[in-house]
N, C-alpha and C. Protein backbone atom coordinates (compact mmCIF):
# COMPACT_ATOMS: atom_id res chain seq x y z
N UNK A 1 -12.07 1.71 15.78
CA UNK A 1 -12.25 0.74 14.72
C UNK A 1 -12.24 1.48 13.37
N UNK A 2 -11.71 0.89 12.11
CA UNK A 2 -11.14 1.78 11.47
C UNK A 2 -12.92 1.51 10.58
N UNK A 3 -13.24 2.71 9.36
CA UNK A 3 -14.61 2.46 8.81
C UNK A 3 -14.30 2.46 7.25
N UNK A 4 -13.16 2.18 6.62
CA UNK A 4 -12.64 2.41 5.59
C UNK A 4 -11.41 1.53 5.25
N UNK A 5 -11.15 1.42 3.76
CA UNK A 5 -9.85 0.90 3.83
C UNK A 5 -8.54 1.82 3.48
N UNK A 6 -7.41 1.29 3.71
CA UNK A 6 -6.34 2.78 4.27
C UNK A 6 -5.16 1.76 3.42
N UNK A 7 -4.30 2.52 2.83
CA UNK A 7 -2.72 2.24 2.84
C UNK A 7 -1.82 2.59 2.71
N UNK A 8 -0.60 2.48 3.06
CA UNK A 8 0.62 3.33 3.33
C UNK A 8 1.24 3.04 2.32
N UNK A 9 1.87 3.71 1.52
CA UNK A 9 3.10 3.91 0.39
C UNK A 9 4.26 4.51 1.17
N UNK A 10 5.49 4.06 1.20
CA UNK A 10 6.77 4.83 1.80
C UNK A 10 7.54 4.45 0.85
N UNK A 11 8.66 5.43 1.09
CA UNK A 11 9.82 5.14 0.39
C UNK A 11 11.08 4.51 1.69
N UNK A 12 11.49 3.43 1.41
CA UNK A 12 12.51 2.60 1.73
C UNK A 12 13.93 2.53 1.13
N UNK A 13 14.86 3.80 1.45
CA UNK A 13 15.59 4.05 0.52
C UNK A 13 15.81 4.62 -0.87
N UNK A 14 16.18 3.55 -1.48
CA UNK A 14 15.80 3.98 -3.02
C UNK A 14 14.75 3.10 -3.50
N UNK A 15 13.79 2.39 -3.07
CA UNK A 15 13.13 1.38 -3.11
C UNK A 15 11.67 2.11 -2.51
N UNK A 16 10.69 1.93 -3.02
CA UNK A 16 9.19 1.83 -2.94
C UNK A 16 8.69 0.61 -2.32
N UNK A 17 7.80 1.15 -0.98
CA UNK A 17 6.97 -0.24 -0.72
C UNK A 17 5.65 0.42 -0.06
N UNK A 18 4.73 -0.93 0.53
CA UNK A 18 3.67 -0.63 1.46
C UNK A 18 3.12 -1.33 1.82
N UNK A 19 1.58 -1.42 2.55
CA UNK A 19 0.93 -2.25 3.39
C UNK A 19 -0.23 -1.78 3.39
N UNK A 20 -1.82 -2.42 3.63
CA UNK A 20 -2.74 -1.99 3.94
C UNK A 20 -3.78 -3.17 5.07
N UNK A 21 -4.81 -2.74 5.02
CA UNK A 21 -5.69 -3.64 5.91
C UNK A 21 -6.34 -4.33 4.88
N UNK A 22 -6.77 -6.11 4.81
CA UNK A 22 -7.36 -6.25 3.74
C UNK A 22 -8.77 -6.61 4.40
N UNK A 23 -9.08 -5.64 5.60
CA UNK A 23 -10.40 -6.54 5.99
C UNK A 23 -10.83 -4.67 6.15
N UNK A 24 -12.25 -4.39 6.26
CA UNK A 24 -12.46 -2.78 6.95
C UNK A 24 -12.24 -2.84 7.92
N UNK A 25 -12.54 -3.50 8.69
CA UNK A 25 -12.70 -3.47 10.32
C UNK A 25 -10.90 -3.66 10.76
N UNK A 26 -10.30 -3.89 10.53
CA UNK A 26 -9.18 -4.26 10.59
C UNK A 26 -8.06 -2.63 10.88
N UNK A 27 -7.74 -2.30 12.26
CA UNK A 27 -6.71 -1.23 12.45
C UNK A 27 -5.61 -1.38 12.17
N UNK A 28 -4.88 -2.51 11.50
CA UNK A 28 -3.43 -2.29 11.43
C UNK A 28 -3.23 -3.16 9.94
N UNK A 29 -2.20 -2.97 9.72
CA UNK A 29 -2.05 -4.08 8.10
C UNK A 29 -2.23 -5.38 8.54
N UNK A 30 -1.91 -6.05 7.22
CA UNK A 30 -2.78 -7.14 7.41
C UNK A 30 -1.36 -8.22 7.61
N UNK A 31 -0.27 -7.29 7.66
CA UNK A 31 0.92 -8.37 7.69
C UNK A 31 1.92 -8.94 6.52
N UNK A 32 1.25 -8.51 5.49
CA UNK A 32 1.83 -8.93 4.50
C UNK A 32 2.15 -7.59 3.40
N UNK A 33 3.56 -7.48 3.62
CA UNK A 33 4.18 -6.25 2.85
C UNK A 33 4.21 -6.69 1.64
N UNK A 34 4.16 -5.24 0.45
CA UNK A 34 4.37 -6.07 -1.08
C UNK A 34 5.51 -5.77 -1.26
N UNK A 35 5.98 -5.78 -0.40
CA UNK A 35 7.87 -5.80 -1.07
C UNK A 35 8.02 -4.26 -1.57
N UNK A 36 8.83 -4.59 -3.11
CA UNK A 36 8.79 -3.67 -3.91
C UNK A 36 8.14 -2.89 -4.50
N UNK A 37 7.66 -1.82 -4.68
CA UNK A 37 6.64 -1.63 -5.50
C UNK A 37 7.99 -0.49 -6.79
N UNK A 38 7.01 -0.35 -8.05
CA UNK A 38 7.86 0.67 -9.06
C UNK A 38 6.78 1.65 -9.37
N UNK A 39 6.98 2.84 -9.59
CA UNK A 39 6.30 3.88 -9.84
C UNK A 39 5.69 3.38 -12.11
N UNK A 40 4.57 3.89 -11.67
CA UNK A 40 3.99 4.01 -13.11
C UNK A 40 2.89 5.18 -12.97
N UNK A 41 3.42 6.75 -13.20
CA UNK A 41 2.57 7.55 -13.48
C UNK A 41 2.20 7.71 -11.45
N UNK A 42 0.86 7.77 -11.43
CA UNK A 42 0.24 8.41 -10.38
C UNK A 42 0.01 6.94 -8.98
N UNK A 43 0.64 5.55 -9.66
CA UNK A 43 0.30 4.53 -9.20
C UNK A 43 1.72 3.95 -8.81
N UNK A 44 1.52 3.22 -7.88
CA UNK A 44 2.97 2.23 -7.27
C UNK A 44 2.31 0.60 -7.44
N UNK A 45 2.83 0.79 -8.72
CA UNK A 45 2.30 -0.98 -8.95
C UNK A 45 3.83 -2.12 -8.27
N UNK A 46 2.96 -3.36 -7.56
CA UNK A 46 3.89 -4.46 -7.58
C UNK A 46 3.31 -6.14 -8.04
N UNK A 47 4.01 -7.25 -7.17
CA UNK A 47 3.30 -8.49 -7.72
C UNK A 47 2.30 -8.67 -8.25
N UNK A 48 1.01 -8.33 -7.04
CA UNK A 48 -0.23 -8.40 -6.55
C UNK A 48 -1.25 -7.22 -6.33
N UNK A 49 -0.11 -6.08 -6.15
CA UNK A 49 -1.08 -4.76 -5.64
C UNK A 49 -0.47 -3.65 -6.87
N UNK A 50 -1.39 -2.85 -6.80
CA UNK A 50 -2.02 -1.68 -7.67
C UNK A 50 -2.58 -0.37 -6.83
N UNK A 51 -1.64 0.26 -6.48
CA UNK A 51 -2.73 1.61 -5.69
C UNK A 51 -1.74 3.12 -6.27
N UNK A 52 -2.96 3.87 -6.49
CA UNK A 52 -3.03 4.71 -7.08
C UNK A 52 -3.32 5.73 -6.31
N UNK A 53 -2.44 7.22 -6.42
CA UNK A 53 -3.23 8.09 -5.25
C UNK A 53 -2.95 9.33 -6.06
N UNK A 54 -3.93 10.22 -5.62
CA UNK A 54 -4.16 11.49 -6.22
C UNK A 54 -4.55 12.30 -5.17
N UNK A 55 -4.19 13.78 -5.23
CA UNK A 55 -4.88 14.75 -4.39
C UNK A 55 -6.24 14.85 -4.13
């Protein structure tokens, strides 16, 4: 059971996307991809989502 929340950023070509769990308890995404995402700085912003990752 997962104790945290988690999400994947990939690259899809030339295209940015990802997925996460929107519950904690929850092991797998939640099903709903954000599509596109575009790079801004240290963050892959799209529609709805905003995640940011750093070392």
């Amino acid at each position: 059971m997962s104790k945290d929340y988690w999400a994947v950023v990939y690259k899809d070509g030339d295209l940015w996307a990802g997925y996460a769990n929107g519950d904690i308890r929850d092991t797998h995404g939640d099903g709903q991809d954000w599509r596109e995402l575009h790079r801004e700085g240290a963050c892959y912003v799209g529609n709805e989502v905003k995640v940011c990752l750093w070392r």
